[in-house]
N, C-alpha and C. Protein backbone atom coordinates (compact mmCIF):
# COMPACT_ATOMS: atom_id res chain seq x y z
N UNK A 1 87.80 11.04 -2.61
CA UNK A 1 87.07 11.85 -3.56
C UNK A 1 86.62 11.01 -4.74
N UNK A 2 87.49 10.28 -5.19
CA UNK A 2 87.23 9.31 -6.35
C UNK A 2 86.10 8.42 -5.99
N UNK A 3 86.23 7.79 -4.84
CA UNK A 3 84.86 6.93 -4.35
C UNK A 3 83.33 7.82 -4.49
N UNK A 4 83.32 8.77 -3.85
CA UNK A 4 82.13 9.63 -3.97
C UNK A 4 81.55 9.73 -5.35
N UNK A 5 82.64 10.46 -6.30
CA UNK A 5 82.70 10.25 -7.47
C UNK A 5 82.06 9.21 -8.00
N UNK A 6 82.60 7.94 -7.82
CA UNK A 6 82.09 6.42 -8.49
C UNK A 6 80.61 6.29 -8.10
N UNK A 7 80.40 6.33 -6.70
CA UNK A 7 79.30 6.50 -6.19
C UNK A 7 77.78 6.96 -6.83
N UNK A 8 78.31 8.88 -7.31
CA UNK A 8 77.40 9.21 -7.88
C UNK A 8 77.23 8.47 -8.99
N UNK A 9 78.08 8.12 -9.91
CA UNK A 9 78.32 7.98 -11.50
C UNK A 9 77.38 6.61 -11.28
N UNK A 10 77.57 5.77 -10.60
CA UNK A 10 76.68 4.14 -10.28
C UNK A 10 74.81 4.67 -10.03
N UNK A 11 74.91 5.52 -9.14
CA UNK A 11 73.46 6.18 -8.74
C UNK A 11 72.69 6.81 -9.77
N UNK A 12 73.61 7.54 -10.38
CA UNK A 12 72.89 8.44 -11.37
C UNK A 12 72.39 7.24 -12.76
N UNK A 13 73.91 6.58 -12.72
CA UNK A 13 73.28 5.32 -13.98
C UNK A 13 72.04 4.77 -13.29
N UNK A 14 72.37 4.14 -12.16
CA UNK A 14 70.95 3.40 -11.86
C UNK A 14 69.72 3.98 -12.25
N UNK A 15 69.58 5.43 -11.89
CA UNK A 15 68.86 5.94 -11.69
C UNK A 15 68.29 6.04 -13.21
N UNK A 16 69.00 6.02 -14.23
CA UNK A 16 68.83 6.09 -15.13
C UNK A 16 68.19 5.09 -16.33
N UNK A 17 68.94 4.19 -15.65
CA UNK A 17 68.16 2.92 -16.09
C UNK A 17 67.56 2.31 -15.76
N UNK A 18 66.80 3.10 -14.31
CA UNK A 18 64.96 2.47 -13.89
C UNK A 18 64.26 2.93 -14.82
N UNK A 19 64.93 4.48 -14.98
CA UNK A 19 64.02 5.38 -15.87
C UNK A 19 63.52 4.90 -17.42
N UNK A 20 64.67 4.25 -17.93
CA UNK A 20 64.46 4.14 -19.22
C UNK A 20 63.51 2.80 -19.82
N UNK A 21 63.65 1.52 -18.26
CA UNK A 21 63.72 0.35 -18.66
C UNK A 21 62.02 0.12 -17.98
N UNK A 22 61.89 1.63 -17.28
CA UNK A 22 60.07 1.19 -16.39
C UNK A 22 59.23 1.61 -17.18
N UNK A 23 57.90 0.93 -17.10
CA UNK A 23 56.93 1.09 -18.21
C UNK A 23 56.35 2.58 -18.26
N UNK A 24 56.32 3.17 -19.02
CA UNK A 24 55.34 4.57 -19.43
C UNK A 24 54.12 4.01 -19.62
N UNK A 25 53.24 4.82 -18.65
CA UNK A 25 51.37 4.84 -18.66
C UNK A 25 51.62 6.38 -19.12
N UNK A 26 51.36 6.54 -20.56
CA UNK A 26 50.98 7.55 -20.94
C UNK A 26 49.51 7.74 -21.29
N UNK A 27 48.91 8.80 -20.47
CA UNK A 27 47.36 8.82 -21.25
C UNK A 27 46.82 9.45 -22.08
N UNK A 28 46.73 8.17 -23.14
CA UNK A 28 46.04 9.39 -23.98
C UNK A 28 44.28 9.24 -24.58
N UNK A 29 44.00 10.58 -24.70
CA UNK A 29 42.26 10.72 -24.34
C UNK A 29 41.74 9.52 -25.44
N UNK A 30 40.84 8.76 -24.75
CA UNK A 30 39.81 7.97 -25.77
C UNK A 30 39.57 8.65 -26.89
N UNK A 31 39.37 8.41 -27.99
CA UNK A 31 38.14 8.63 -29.49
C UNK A 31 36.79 9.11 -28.72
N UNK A 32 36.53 10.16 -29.26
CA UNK A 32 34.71 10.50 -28.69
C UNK A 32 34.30 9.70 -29.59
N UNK A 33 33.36 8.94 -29.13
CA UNK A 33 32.50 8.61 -30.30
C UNK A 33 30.94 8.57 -29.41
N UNK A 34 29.81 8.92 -30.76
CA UNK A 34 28.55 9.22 -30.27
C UNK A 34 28.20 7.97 -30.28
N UNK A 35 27.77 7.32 -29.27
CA UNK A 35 26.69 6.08 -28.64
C UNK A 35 25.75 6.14 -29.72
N UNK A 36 26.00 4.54 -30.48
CA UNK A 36 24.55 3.60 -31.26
C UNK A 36 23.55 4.18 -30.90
N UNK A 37 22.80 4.72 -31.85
CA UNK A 37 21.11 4.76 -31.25
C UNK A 37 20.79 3.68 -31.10
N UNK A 38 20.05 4.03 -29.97
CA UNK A 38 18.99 2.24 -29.55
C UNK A 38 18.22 1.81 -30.53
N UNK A 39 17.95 0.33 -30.74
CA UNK A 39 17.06 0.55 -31.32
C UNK A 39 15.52 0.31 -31.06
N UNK A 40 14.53 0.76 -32.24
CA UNK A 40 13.29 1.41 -31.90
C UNK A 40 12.70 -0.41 -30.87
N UNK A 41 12.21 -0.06 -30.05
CA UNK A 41 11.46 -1.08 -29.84
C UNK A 41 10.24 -2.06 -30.42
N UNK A 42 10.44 -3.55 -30.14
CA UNK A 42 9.77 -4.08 -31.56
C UNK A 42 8.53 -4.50 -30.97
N UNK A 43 7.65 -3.97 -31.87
CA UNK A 43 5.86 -4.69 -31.40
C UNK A 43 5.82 -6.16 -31.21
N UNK A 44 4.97 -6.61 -30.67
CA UNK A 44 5.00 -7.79 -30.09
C UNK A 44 4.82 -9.06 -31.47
N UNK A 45 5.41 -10.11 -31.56
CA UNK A 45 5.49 -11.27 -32.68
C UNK A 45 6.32 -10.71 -33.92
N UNK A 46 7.32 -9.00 -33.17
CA UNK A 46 8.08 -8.56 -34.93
C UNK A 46 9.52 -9.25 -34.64
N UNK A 47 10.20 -9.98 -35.53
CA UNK A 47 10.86 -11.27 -35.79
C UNK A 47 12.42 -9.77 -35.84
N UNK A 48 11.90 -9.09 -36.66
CA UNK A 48 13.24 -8.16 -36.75
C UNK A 48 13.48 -6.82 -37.72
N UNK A 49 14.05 -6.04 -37.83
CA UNK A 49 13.88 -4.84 -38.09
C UNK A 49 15.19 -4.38 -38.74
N UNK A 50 15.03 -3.95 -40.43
CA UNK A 50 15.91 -3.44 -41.42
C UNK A 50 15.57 -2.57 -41.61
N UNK A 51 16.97 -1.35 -42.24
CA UNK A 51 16.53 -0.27 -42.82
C UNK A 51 17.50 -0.16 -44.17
N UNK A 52 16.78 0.32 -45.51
CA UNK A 52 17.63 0.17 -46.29
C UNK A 52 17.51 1.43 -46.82
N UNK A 53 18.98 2.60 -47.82
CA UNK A 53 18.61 3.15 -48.02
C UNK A 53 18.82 2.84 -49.66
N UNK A 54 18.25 3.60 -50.74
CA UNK A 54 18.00 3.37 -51.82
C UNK A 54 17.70 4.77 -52.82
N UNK A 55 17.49 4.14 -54.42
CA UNK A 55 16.86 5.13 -55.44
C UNK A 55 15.94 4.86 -56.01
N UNK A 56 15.07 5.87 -55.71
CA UNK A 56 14.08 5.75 -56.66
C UNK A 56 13.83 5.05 -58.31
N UNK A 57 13.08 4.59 -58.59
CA UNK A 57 13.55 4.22 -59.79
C UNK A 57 12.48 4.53 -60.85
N UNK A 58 11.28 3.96 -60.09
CA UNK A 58 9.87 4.21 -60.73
C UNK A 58 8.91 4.61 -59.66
N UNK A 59 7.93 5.33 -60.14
CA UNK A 59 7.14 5.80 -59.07
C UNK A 59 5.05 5.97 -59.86
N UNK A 60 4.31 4.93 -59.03
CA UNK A 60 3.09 4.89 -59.59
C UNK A 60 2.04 5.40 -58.43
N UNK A 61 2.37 7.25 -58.62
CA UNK A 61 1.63 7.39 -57.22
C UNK A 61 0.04 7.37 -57.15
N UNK A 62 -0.44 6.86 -58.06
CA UNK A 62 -2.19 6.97 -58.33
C UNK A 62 -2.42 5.40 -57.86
N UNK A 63 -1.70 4.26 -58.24
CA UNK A 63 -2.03 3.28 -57.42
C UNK A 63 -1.15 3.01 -56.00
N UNK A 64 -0.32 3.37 -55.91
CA UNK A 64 0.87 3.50 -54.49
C UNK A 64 1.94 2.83 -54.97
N UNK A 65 2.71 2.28 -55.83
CA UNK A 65 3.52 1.71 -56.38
C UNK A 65 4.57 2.54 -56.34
N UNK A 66 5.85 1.62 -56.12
CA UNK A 66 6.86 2.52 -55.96
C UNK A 66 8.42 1.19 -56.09
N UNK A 67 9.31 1.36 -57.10
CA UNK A 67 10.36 0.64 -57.34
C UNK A 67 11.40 1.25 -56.78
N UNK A 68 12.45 0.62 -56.33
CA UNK A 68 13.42 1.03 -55.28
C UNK A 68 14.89 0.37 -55.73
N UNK A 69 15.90 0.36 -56.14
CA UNK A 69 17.32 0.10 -56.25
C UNK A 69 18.07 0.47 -55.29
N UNK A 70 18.38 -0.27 -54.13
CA UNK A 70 19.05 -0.07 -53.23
C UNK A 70 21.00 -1.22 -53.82
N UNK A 71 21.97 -0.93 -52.53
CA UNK A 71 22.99 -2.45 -52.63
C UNK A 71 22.87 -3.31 -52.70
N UNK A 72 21.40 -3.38 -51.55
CA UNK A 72 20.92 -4.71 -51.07
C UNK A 72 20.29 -6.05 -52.84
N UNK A 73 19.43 -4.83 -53.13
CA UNK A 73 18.87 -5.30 -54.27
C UNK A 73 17.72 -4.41 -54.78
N UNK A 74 16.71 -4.82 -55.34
CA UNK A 74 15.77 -4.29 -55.98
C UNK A 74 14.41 -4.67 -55.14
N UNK A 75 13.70 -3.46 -55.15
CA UNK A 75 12.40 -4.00 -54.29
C UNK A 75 11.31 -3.17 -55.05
N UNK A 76 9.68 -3.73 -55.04
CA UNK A 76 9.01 -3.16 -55.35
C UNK A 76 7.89 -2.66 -54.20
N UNK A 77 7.41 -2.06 -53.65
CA UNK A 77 6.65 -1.69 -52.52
C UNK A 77 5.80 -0.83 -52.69
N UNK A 78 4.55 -1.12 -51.75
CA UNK A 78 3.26 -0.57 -51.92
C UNK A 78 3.35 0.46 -50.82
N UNK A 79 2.75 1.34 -50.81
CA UNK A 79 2.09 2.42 -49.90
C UNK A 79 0.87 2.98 -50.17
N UNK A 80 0.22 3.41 -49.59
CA UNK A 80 -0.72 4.56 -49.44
C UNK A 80 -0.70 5.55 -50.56
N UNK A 81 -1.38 5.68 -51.79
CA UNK A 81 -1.13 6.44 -52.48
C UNK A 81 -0.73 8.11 -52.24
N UNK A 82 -1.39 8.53 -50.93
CA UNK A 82 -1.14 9.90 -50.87
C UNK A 82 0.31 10.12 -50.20
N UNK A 83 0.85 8.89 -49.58
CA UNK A 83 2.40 9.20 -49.17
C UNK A 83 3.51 9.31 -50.30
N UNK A 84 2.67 9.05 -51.71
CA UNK A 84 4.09 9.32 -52.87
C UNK A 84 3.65 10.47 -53.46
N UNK A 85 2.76 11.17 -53.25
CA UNK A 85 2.55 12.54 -54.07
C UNK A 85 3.62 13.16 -54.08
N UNK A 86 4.57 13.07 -53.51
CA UNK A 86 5.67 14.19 -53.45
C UNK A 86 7.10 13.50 -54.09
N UNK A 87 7.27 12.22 -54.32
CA UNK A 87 8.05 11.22 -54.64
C UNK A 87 8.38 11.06 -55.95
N UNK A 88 9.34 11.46 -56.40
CA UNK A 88 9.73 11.67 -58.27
C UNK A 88 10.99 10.58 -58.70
N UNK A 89 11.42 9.66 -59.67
CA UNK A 89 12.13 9.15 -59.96
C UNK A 89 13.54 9.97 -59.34
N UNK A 90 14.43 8.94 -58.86
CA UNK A 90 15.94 10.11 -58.60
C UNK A 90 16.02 10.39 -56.96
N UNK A 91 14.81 10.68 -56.36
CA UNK A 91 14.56 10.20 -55.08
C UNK A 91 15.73 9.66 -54.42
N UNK A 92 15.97 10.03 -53.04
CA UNK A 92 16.87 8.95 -52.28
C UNK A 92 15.72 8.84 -51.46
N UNK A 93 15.68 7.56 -50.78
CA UNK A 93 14.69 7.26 -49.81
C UNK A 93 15.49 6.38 -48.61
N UNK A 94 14.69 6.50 -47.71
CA UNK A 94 15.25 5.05 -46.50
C UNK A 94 14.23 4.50 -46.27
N UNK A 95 13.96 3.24 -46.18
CA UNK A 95 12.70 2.29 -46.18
C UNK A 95 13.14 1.20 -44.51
N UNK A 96 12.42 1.62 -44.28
CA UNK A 96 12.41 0.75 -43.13
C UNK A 96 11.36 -0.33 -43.02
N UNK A 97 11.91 -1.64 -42.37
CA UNK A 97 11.22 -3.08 -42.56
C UNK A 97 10.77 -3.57 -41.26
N UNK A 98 10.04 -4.79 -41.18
CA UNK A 98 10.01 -5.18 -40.15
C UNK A 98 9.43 -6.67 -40.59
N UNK A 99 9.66 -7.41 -40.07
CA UNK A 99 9.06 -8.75 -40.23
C UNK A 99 8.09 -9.54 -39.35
N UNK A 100 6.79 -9.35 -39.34
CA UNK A 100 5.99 -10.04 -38.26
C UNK A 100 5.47 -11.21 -38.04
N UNK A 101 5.33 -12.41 -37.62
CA UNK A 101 5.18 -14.09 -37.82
C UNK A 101 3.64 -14.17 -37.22
């Protein structure tokens, strides 16, 4: 009876210490995360493509003039006068670039 006994008590340890000492694959679900937009495709000889966003700072919409304070730095940029009619100091804007050779 005592042998049987020992028996289990050896089995059950074993058994116990596959359990404790074998690796756990626990799964757990990836991070969703939403996929990079692509980006826009570049016209032919464009070197590369920034977007910065920024504040308004000054705004000269009768000649197209328009001053910008972004992190990056300070920029002054022209447009089309009728695209700032609506454009007031305080403005947040995003300016997108492109560089063509």
């Amino acid at each position: 009876m005592k042998s049987w006994r020992r028996t289990i008590e050896l089995c059950t340890g074993a058994a116990c210490c596959l359990f404790l000492l074998s690796p756990v694959a626990a799964q757990t679900p990836a991070p969703t995360q939403s996929p990079a937009p692509a980006p826009a495709p570049m016209a032919s000889g464009m070197a590369g493509q920034h977007t910065m966003e920024g504040e308004v700072t000054k705004v000269d919409a009768k000649k197209g003039w328009i001053d910008i304070k972004s992190p990056e730095g300070r920029m002054k940029l022209h447009f089309p006068p009728a695209a700032l009619q609506s454009v007031k100091v305080g403005d947040r804007v995003s300016v997108e670039m492109s560089l063509k050779h």
